[in-house]
Every structure is written in C-alpha cells, then in structure tokens.
C-alpha atoms as a PDB file:
ATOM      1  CA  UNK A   1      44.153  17.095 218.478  1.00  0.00           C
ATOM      2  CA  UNK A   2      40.811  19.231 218.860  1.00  0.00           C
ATOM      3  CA  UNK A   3      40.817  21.949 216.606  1.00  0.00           C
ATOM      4  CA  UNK A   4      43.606  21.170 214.407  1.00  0.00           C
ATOM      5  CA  UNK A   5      42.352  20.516 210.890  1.00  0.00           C
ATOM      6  CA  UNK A   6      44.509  17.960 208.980  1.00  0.00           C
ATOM      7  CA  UNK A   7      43.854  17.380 205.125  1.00  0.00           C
ATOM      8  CA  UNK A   8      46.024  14.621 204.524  1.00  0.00           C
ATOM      9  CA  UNK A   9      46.409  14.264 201.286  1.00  0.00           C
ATOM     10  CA  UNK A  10      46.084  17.504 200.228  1.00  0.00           C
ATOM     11  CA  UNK A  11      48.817  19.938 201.304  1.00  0.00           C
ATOM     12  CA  UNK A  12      47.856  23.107 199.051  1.00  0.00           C
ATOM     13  CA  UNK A  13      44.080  23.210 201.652  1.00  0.00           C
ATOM     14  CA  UNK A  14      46.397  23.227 204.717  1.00  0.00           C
ATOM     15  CA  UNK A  15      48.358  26.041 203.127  1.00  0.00           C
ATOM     16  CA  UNK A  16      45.313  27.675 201.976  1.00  0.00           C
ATOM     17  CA  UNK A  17      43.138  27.426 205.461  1.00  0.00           C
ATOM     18  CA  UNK A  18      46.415  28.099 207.779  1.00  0.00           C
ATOM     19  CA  UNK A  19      48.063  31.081 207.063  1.00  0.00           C
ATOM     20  CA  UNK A  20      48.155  30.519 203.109  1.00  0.00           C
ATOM     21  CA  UNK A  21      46.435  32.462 199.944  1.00  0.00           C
ATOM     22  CA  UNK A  22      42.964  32.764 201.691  1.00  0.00           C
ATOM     23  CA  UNK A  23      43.729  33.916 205.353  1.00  0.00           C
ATOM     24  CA  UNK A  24      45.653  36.787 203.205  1.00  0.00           C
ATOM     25  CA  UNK A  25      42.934  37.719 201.195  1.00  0.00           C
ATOM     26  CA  UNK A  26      40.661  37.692 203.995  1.00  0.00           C
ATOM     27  CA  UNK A  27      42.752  39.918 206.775  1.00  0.00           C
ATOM     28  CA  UNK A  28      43.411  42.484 203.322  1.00  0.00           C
ATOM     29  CA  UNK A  29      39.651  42.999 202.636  1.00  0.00           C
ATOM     30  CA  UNK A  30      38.929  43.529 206.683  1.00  0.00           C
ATOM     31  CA  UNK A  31      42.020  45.682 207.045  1.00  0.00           C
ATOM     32  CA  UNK A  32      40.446  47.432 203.453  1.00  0.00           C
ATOM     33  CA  UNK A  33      37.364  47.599 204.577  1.00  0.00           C
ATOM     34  CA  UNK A  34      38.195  49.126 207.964  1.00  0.00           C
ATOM     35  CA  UNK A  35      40.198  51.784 206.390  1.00  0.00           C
ATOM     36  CA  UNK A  36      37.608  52.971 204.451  1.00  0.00           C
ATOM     37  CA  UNK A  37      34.961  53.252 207.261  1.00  0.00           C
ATOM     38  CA  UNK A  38      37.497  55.389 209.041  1.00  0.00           C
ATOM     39  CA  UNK A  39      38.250  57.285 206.139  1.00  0.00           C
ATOM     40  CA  UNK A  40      35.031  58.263 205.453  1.00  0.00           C
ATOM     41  CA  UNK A  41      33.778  58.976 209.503  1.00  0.00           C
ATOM     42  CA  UNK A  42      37.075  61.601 209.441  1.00  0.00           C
ATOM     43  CA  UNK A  43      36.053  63.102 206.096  1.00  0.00           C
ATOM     44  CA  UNK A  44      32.437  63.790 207.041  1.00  0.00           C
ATOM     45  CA  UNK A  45      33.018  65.424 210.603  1.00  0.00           C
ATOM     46  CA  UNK A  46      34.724  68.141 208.561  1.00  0.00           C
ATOM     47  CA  UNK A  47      32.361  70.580 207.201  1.00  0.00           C
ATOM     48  CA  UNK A  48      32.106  71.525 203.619  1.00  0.00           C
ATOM     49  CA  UNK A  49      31.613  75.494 202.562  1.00  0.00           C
ATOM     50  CA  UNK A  50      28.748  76.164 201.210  1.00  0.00           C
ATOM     51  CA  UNK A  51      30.272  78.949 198.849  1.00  0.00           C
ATOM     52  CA  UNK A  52      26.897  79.711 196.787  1.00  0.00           C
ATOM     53  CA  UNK A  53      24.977  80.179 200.252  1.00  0.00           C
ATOM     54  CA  UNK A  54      27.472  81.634 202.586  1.00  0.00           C
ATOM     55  CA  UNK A  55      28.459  84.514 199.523  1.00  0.00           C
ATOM     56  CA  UNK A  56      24.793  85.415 199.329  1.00  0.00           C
ATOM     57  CA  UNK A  57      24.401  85.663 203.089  1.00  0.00           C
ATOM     58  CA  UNK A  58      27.264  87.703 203.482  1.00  0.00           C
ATOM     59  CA  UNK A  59      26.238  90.079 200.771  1.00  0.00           C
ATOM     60  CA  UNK A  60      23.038  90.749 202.394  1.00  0.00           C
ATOM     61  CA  UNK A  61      24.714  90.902 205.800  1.00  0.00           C
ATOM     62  CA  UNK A  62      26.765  93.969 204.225  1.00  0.00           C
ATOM     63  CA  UNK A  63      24.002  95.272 202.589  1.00  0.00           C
ATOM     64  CA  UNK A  64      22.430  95.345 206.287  1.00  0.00           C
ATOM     65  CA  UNK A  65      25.355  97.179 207.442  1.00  0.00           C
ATOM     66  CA  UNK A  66      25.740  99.755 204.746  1.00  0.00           C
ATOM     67  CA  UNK A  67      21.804 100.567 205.468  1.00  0.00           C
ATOM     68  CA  UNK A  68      21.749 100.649 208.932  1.00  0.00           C
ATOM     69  CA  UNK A  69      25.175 102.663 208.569  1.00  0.00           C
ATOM     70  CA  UNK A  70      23.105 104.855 206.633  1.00  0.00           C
ATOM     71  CA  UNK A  71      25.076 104.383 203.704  1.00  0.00           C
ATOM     72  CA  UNK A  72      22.119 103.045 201.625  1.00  0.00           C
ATOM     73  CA  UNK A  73      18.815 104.727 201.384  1.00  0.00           C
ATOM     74  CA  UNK A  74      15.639 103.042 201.642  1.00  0.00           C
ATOM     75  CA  UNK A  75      14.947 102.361 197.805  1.00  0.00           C
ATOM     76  CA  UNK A  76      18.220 101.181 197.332  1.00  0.00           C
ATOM     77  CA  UNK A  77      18.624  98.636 199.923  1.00  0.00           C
ATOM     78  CA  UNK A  78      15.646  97.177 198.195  1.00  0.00           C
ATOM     79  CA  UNK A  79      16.730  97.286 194.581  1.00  0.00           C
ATOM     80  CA  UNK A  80      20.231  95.529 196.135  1.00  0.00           C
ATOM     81  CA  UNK A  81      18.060  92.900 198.174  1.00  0.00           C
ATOM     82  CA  UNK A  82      16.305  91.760 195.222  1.00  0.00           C
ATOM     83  CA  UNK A  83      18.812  91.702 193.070  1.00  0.00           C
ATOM     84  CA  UNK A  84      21.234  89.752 195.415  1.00  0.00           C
ATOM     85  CA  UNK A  85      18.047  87.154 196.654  1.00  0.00           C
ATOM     86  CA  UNK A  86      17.305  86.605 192.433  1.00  0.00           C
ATOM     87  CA  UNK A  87      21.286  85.410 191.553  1.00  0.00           C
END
C-alpha cells in the first residue's frame, strides 16, 4: 500500500511510529510548547505597575497641586521637589 510503513519483524517500531511511545511524546511537547507561547503572549499584554515610578510621579503631581492651590510657598515646593526627585 503507498504510505503504509510495515516493519515486519519488528512489532515494538510499528507501535512506536503509529500511535505508540513516540507519536505521544511528540503531540505532548507541541501541545507543551504551544501552551507556553500562549501563556506568555497573555501575560505580557497585561501591564506591570511600576510602583517606584508611578509613587514618585504622583507625589510630585500633589506637590503641583498643593502649590498651585497655594498651599505651598515658593521655597517649599522646592525643598519638597528635591527631596522627592533624590529618593
């Protein structure tokens, strides 16, 4: 028959080459490996905080309010600025 593969003689390669030990191994590291990819394309479209960052920005965001509020004076703002760019 075309395409059939017959090892006569040797039983354990017909098991192994259709449907046997192999063909398992083979569809587990594909389904593995595919599972992984997706995996890792869901976990990287979600965004990781950036706490150090986003804390600083939003402290100087506040400080920006408080001074334009006109809850800061002048001198202040700037000790507050420096302080929070230095940490």
């Amino acid at each position: 028959m075309l395409g059939c593969v017959n090892f006569s003689g040797r039983p354990w390669l017909n098991n192994i080459f259709h449907g046997g030990l192999l063909n398992m191994i083979i569809w587990g590291l594909f389904f593995s490996i595919l599972i992984y990819f997706i995996i890792k394309a869901v976990s990287s479209t979600k965004t990781k905080p950036d706490y150090c960052g986003r804390e600083r920005q939003d402290s100087l965001e506040i400080l920006k309010m408080r001074f334009a509020n006109g809850e800061v004076s002048k001198d202040e703002f700037r000790k507050m600025k420096d302080v929070l760019i230095e940490s």
